[in-house]
Structures are given as structure tokens and as C-alpha cells.
C-alpha atoms as a PDB file:
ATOM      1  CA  UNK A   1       0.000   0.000   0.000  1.00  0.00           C
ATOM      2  CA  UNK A   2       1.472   3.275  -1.208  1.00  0.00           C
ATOM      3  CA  UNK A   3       2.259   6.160   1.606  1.00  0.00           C
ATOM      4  CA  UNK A   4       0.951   9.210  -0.014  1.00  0.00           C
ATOM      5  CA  UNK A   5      -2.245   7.404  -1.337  1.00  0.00           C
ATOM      6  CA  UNK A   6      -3.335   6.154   2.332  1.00  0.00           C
ATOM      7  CA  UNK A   7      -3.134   9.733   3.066  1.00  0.00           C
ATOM      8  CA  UNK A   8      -4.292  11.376   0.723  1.00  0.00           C
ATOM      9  CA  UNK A   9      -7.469   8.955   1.459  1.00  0.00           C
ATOM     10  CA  UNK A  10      -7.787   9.589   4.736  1.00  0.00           C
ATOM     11  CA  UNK A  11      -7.563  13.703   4.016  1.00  0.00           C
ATOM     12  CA  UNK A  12     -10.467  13.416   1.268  1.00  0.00           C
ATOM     13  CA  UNK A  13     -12.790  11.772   4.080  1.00  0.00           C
ATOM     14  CA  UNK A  14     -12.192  14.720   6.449  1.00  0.00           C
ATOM     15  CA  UNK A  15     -11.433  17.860   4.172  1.00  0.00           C
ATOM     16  CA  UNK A  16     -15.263  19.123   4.349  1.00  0.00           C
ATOM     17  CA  UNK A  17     -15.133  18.417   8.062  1.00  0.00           C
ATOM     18  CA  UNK A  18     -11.838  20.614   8.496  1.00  0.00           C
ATOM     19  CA  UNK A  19     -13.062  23.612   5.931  1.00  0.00           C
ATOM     20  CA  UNK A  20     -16.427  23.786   8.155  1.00  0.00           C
ATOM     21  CA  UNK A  21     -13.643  24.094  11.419  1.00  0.00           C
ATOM     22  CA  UNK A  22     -11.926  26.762   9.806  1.00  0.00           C
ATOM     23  CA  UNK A  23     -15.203  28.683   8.759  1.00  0.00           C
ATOM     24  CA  UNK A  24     -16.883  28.359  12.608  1.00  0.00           C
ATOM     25  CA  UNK A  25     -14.022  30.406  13.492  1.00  0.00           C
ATOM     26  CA  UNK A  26     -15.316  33.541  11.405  1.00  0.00           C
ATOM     27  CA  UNK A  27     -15.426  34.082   7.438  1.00  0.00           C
ATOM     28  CA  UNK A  28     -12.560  33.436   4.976  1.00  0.00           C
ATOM     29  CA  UNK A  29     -11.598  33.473   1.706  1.00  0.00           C
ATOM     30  CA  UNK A  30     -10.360  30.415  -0.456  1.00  0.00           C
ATOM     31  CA  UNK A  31      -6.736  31.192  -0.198  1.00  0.00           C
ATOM     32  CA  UNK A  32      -6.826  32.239   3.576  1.00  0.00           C
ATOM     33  CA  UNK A  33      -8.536  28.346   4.032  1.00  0.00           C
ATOM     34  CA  UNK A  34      -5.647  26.987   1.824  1.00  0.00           C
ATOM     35  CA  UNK A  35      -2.826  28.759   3.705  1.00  0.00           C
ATOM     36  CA  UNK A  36      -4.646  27.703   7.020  1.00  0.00           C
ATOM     37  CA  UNK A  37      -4.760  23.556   5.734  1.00  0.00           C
ATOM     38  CA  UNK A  38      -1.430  24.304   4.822  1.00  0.00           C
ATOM     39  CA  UNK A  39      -0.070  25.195   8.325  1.00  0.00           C
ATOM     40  CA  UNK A  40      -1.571  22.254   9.580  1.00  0.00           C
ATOM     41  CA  UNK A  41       0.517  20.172   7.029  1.00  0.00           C
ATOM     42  CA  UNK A  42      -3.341  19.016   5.079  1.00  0.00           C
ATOM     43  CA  UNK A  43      -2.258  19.959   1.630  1.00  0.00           C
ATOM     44  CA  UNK A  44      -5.048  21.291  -0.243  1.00  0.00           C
ATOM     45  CA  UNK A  45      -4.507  23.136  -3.910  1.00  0.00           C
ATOM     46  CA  UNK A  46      -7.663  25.495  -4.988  1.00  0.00           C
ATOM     47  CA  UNK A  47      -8.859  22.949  -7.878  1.00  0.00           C
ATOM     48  CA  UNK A  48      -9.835  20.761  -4.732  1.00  0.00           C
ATOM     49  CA  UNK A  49     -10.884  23.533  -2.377  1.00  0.00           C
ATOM     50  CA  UNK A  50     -13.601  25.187  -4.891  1.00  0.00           C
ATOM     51  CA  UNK A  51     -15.665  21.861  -5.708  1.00  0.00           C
ATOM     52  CA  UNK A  52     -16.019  21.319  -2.115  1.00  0.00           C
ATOM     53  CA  UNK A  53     -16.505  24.833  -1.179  1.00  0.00           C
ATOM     54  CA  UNK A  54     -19.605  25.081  -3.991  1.00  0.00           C
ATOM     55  CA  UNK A  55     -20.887  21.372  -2.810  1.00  0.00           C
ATOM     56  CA  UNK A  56     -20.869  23.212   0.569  1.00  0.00           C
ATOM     57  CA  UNK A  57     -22.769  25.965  -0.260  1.00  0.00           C
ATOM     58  CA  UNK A  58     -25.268  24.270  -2.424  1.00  0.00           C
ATOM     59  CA  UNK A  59     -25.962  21.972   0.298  1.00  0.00           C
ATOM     60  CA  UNK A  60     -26.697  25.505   2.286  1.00  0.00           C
ATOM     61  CA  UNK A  61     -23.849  25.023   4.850  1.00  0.00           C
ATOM     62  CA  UNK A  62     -22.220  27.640   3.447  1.00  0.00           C
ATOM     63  CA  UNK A  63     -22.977  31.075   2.139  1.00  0.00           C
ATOM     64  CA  UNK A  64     -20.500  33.948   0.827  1.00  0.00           C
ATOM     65  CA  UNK A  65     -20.371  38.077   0.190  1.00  0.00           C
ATOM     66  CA  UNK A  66     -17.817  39.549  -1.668  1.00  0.00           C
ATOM     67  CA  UNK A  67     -15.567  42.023   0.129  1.00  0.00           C
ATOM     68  CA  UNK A  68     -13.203  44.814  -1.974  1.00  0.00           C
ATOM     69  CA  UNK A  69      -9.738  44.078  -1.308  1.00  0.00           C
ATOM     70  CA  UNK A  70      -6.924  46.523  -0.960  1.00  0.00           C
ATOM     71  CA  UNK A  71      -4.360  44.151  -2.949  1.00  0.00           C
ATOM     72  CA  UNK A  72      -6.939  43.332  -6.000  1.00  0.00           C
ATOM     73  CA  UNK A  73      -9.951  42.178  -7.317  1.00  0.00           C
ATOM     74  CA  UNK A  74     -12.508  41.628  -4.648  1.00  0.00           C
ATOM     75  CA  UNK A  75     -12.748  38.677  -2.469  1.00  0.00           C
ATOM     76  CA  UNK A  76     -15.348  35.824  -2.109  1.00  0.00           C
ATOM     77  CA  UNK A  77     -15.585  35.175   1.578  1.00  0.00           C
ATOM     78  CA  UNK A  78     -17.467  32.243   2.819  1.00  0.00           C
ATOM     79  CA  UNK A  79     -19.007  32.078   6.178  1.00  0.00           C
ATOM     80  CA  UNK A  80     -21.425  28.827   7.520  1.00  0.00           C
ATOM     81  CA  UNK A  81     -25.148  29.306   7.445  1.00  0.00           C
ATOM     82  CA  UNK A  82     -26.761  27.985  10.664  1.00  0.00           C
ATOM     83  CA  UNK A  83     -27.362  24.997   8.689  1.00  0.00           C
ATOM     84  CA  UNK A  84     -23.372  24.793   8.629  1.00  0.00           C
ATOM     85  CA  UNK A  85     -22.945  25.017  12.385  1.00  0.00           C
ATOM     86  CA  UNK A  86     -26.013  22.142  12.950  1.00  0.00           C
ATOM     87  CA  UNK A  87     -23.814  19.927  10.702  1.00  0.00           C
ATOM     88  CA  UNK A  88     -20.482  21.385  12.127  1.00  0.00           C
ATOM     89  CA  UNK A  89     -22.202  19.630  15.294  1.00  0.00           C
ATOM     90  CA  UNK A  90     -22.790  16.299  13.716  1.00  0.00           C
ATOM     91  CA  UNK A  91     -19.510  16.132  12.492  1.00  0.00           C
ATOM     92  CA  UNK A  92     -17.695  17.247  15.863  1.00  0.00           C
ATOM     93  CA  UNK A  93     -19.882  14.508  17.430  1.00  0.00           C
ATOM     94  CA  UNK A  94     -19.075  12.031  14.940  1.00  0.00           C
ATOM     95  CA  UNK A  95     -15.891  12.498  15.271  1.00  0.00           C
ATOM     96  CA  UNK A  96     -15.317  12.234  18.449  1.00  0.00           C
ATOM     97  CA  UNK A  97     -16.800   8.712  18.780  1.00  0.00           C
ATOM     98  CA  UNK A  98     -14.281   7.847  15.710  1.00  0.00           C
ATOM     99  CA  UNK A  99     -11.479   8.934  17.640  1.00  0.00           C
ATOM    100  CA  UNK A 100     -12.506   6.660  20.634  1.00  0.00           C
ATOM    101  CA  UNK A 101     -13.694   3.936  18.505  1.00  0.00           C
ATOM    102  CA  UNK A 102     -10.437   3.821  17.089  1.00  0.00           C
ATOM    103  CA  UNK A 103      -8.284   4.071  19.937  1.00  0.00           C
ATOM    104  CA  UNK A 104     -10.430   1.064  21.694  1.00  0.00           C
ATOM    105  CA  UNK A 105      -9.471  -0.756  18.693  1.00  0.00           C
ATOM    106  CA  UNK A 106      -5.394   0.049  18.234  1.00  0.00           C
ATOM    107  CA  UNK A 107      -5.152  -0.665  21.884  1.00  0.00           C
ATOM    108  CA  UNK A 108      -7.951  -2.989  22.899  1.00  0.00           C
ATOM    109  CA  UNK A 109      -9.286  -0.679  25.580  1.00  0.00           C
ATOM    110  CA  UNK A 110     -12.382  -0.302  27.021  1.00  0.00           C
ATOM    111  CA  UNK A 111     -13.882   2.681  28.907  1.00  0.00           C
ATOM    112  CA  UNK A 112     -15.393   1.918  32.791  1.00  0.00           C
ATOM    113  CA  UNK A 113     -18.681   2.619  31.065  1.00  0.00           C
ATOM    114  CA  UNK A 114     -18.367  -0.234  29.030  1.00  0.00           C
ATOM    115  CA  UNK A 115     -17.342  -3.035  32.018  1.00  0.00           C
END
């Protein structure tokens, strides 16, 4: 199994989670999402960002304005509808029982709830 493919997998499944993160913490613009996937070390180039950014918004988790920029055209920023943050919910949620199903299963352990 290559690497970089199991990777690059595993970032597909939770890009949309991660761009509705970035977004809860207050509007942004495509680039300002890339740079911030970027600093996390979740390489994401804009032909991949946009798709999921319109899916997003079609879906009405997302909505956008455009903003006049002082260094060029004007800028799209996106910001989550309340429709976002319900799913932004789901997804925390989901994840969270991920993460412990997962850990229960790399280490065989069980909660005290579970005994």
C-alpha cells in the first residue's frame, strides 16, 4: 500500500469536516482556508478547495459576500449558514466517537462505562 495514497485517502474523508472548522471560526476566503490547511501540514490546492466549497454551499452550509480588497480584485468570503454550524455539530460529534472507537481498537481498551 502506497504512503501518499493512504493519506491522501484519509484527508479526502475529512477535508469538508476541516473547511467547516476553519469557517466556525469567522469568514474566509479560499486562499486564507488553503494557507490555514497548509499550516496544519493538510495539503489542499484550490482545484480541490472550490468543488467542495460550492458542494458546501449548495448543500446551504455555506454562504458567501464579496468584500473589496486593498491588494486586487474583490474577495469571495465564505461564512457557515446555521445549517453549517447544525452539521459542524454532527460532524464534531461524529468524530469524536471515531477517535474513541479507534483508539479502543489500536489498543484494545475499554472505557469503565463499558465493564
Amino acid at each position: 500500500m502506497n504512503e501518499d495514497n493512504v493519506k491522501v485517502q484519509m484527508r479526502k474523508g475529512i477535508l469538508e469536516y476541516c473547511i467547516l472548522s476553519i469557517l466556525s471560526r469567522g469568514d474566509s476566503y479560499a486562499p486564507q482556508i488553503i494557507s490555514e490547511l497548509k499550516e496544519a501540514q493538510m495539503i489542499v490546492v484550490e482545484g480541490t478547495l472550490y468543488p467542495i466549497l460550492t458542494r458546501q454551499k449548495n448543500a446551504g452550509l455555506l454562504t458567501y459576500r464579496w468584500q473589496e480588497s486593498t491588494q486586487g480584485p474583490p474577495r469571495k468570503y465564505y461564512m457557515l449558514t446555521e445549517e453549517g454550524r447544525r452539521q459542524l455539530a454532527l460532524l464534531d460529534e461524529a468524530w469524536d466517537e471515531m477517535v474513541e472507537q479507534i483508539r479502543i481498537i489500536r489498543h484494545g481498551e475499554h472505557t469503565a462505562n463499558e465493564e
